[in-house]
Protein backbone atom coordinates (compact mmCIF):
# COMPACT_ATOMS: atom_id res chain seq x y z
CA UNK A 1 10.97 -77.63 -39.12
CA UNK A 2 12.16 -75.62 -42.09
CA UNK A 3 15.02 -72.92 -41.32
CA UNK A 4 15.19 -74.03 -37.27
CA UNK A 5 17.00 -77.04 -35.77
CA UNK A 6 15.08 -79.46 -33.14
CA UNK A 7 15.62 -77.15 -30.23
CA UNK A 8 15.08 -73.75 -31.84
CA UNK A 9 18.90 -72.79 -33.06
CA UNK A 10 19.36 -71.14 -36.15
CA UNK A 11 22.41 -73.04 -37.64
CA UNK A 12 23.05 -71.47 -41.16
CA UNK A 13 24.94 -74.40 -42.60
CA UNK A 14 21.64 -77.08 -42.42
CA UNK A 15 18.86 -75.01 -43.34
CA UNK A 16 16.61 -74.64 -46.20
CA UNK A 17 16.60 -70.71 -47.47
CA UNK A 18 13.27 -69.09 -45.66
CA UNK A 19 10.90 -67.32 -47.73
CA UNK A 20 8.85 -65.12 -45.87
CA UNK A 21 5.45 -67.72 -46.25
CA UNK A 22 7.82 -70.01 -44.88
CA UNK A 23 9.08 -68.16 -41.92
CA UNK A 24 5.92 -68.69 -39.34
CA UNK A 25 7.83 -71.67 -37.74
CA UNK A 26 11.14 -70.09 -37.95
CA UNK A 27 9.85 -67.46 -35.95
CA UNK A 28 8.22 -69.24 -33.55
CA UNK A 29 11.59 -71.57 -33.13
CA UNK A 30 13.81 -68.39 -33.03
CA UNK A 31 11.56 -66.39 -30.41
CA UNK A 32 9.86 -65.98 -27.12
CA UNK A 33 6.42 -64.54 -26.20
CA UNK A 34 7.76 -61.86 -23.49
CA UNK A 35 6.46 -58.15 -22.72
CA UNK A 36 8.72 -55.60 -23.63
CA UNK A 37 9.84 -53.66 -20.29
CA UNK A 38 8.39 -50.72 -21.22
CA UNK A 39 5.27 -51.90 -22.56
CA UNK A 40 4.36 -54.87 -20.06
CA UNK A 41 0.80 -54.73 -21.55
CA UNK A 42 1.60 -55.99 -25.05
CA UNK A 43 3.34 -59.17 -25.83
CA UNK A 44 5.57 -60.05 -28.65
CA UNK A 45 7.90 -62.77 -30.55
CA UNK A 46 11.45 -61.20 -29.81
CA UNK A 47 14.61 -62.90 -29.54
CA UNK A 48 16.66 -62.99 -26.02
CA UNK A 49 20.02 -64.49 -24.71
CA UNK A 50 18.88 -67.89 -25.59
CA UNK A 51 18.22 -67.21 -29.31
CA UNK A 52 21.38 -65.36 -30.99
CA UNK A 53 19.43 -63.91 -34.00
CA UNK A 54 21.20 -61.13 -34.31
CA UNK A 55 24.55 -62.58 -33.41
CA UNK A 56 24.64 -64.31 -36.94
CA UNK A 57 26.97 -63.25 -39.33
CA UNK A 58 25.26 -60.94 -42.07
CA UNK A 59 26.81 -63.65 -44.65
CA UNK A 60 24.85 -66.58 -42.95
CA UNK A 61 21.66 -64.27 -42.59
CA UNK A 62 22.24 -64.04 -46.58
CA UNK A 63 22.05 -67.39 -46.81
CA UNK A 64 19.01 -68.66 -45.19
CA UNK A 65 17.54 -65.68 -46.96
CA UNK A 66 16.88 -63.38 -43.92
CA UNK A 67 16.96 -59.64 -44.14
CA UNK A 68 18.40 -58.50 -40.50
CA UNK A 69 15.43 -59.23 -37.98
CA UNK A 70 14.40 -55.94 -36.47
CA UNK A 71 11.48 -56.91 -36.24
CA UNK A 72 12.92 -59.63 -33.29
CA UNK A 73 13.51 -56.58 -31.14
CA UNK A 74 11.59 -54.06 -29.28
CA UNK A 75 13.87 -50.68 -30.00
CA UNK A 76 13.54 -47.93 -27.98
CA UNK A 77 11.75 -45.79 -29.83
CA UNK A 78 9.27 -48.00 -30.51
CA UNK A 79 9.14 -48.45 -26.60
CA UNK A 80 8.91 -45.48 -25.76
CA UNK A 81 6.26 -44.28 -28.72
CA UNK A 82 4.22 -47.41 -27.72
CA UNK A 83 4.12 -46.39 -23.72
CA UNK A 84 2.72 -42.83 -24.59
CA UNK A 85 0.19 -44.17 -27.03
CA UNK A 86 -0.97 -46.08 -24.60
CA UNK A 87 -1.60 -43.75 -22.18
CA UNK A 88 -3.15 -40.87 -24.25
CA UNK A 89 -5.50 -43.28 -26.44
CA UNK A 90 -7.28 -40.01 -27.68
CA UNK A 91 -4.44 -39.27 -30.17
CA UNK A 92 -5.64 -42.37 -31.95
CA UNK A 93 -9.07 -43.28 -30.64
CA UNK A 94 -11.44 -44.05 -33.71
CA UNK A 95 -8.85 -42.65 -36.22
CA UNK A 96 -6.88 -44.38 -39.01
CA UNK A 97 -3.34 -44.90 -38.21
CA UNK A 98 -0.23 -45.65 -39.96
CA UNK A 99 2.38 -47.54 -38.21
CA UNK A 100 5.71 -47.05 -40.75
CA UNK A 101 8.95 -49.26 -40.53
CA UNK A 102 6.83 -51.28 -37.91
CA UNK A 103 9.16 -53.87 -37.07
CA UNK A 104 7.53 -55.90 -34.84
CA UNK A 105 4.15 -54.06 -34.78
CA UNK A 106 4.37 -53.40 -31.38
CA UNK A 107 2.79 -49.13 -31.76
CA UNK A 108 0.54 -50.97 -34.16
CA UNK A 109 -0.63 -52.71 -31.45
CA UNK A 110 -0.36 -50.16 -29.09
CA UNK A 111 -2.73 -47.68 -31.12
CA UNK A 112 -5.36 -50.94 -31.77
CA UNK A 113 -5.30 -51.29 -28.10
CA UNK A 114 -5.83 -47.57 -27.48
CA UNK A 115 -8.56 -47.57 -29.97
CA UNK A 116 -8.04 -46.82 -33.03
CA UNK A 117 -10.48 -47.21 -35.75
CA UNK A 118 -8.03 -48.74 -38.44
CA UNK A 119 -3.97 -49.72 -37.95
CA UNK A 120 -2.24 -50.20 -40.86
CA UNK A 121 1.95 -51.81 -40.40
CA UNK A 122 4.34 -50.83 -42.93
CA UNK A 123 7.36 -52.50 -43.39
CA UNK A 124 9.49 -52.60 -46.71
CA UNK A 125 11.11 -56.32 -44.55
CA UNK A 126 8.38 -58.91 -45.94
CA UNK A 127 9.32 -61.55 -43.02
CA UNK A 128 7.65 -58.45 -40.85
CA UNK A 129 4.32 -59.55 -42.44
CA UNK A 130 4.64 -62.85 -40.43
CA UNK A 131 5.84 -61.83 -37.13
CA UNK A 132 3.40 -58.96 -37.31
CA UNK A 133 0.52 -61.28 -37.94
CA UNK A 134 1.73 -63.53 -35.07
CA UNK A 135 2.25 -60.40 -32.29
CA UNK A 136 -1.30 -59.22 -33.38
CA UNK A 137 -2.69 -62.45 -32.51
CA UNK A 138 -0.70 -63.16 -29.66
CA UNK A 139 -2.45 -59.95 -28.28
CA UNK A 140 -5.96 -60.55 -29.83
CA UNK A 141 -5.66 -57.54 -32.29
CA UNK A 142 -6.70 -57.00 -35.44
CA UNK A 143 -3.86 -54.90 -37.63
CA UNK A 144 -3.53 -54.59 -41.76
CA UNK A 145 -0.27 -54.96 -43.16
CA UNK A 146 1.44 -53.00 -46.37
CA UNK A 147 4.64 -54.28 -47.67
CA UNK A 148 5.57 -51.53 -49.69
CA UNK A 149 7.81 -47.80 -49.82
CA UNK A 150 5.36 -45.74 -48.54
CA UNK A 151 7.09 -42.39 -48.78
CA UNK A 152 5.64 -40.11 -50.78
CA UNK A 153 2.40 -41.61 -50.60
CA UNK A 154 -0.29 -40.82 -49.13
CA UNK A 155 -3.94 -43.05 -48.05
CA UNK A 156 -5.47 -40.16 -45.98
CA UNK A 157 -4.43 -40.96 -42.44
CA UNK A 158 -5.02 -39.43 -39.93
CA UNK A 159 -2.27 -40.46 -37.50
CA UNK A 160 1.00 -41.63 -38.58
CA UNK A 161 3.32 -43.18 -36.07
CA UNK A 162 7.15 -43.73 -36.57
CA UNK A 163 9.44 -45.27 -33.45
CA UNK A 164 13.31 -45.38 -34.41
CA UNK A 165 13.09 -44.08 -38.73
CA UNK A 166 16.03 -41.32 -37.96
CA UNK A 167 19.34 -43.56 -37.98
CA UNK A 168 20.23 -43.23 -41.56
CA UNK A 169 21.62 -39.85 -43.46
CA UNK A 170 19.69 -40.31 -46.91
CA UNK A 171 16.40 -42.19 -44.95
CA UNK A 172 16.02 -39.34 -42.66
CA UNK A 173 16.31 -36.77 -45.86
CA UNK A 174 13.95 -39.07 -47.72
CA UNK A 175 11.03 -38.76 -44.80
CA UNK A 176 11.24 -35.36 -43.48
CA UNK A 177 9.37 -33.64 -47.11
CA UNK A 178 7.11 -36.61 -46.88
CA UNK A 179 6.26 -36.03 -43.30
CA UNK A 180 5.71 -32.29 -43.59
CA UNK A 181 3.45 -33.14 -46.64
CA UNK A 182 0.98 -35.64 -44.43
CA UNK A 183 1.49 -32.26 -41.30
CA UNK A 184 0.41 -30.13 -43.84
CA UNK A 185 -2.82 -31.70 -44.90
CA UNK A 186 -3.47 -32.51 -41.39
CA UNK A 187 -2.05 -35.69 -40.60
CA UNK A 188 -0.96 -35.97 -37.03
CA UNK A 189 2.57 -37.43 -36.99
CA UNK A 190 4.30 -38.88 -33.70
CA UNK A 191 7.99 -39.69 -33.75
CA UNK A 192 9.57 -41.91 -30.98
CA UNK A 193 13.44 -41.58 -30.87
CA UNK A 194 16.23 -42.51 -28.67
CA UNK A 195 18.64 -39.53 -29.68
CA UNK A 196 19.45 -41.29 -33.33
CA UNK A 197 22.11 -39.01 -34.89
CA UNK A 198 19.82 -38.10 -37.72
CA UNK A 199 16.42 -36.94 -36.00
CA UNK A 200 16.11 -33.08 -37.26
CA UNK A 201 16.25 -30.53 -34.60
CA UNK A 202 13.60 -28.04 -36.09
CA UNK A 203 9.88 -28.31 -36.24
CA UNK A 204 9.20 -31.25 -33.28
CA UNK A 205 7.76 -30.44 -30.42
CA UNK A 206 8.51 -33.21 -27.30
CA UNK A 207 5.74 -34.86 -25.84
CA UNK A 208 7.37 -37.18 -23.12
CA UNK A 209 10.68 -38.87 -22.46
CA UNK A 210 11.29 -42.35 -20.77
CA UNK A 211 14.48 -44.11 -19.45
CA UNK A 212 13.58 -47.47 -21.86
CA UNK A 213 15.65 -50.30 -20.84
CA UNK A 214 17.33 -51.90 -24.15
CA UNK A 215 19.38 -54.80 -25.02
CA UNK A 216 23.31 -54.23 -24.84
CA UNK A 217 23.86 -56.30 -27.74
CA UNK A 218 22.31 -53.96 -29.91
CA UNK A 219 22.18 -50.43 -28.57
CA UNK A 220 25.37 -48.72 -26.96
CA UNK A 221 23.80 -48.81 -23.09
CA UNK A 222 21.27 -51.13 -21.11
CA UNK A 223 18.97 -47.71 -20.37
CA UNK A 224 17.94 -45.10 -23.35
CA UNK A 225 16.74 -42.02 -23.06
CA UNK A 226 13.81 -42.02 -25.52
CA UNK A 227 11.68 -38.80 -26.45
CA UNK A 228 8.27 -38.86 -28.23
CA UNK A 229 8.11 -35.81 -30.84
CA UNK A 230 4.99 -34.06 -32.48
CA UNK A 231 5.85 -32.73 -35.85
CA UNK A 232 4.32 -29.43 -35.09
């Protein structure tokens, strides 16, 4: 099995560099069908204790030609954006909706599951393509994916969702013009955050807030306090 050894381990001194076409199996081998604890109605791939993805070295992710796997983690904004989808399905019932820097797909799925007419995933990561296509099956949906930049561009949607976009300085200056742009028009755009350092302060209204429990390894607490915003 390309990339993976017998029992699933990612050892970064045997394999064969991944390309994403390639990566189905690594995925599977590196992953585990679980519910995210937030969202215990949608299942996904995501890595645990017994698969140290995101333990590895960047140098050895370089190697095996793997961008860091986000998309092997359910982050809390996109818990916490999922969750309120969920539960208020008329903010995306029979509309077109964008999902951008989906990850793992998981609001993608969340707004098919709520109803929406059309999900398109965005993700500049092309390994997301696979491990969206696999999360969308494992939870009989059907979701488009776009593998391009998509700021500054606009496809007339009418919902555009965004869990955990504000970490980065120059990212966060990058999407707030393109954001007010798709407002402006009258796209509705959602925002699920765990209090990144770079999510503006003017022009969101909060929605809801959740405790959403997270993996230590990768966030700076077990619990985060996660806030869905309206770009109002």
């Amino acid at each position: 099995m390309e990339g993976s050894l017998p029992h699933g381990r990612l050892d970064a001194g045997s394999v064969t560099a991944l390309t994403p076409n390639s990566a189905r199996q690594f995925i599977l081998d590196n992953t585990a069908l679980m519910a995210p604890p937030h969202v215990p109605e949608i299942l996904l791939r995501l890595a645990d204790e017994a698969h140290d993805l995101w333990q590895r070295t960047e140098d050895e992710l370089v190697e095996i030609g793997l961008p860091p796997p986000f998309w092997a983690f359910a982050w809390a904004g996109g818990q916490g954006l999922a969750r309120y989808v969920i539960d208020n399905p008329e903010m995306v019932r029979g509309k077109r909706v964008l999902d951008f820097a989906s990850g793992s797909g998981l609001v993608a799925i969340a707004a098919a599951k709520a109803g929406a007419a059309e999900v398109i995933a965005a993700d500049i990561d092309p390994f997301c393509e696979t491990a969206i296509r696999l999360n969308a099956e494992a939870n009989a949906v059907g979701i488009a994916f776009l593998g391009a930049d998509l700021i500054g561009t606009d496809d007339g949607w009418d919902v555009v969702l965004a869990g955990d976009v504000f970490y980065d300085q120059s990212f966060a200056d990058r999407l707030m013009p393109w954001f007010a742009t798709l407002k402006a028009r009258g796209a509705g755009i959602f925002v699920g955050d765990p209090g990144r350092s770079y999510l503006p302060r003017a022009g969101l209204q909060p929605l809801a807030s959740y405790e959403v429990a997270v993996t230590r390894a990768l966030e700076d607490s077990l619990v985060k306090r996660t806030t869905v915003w309206r770009f109002a």
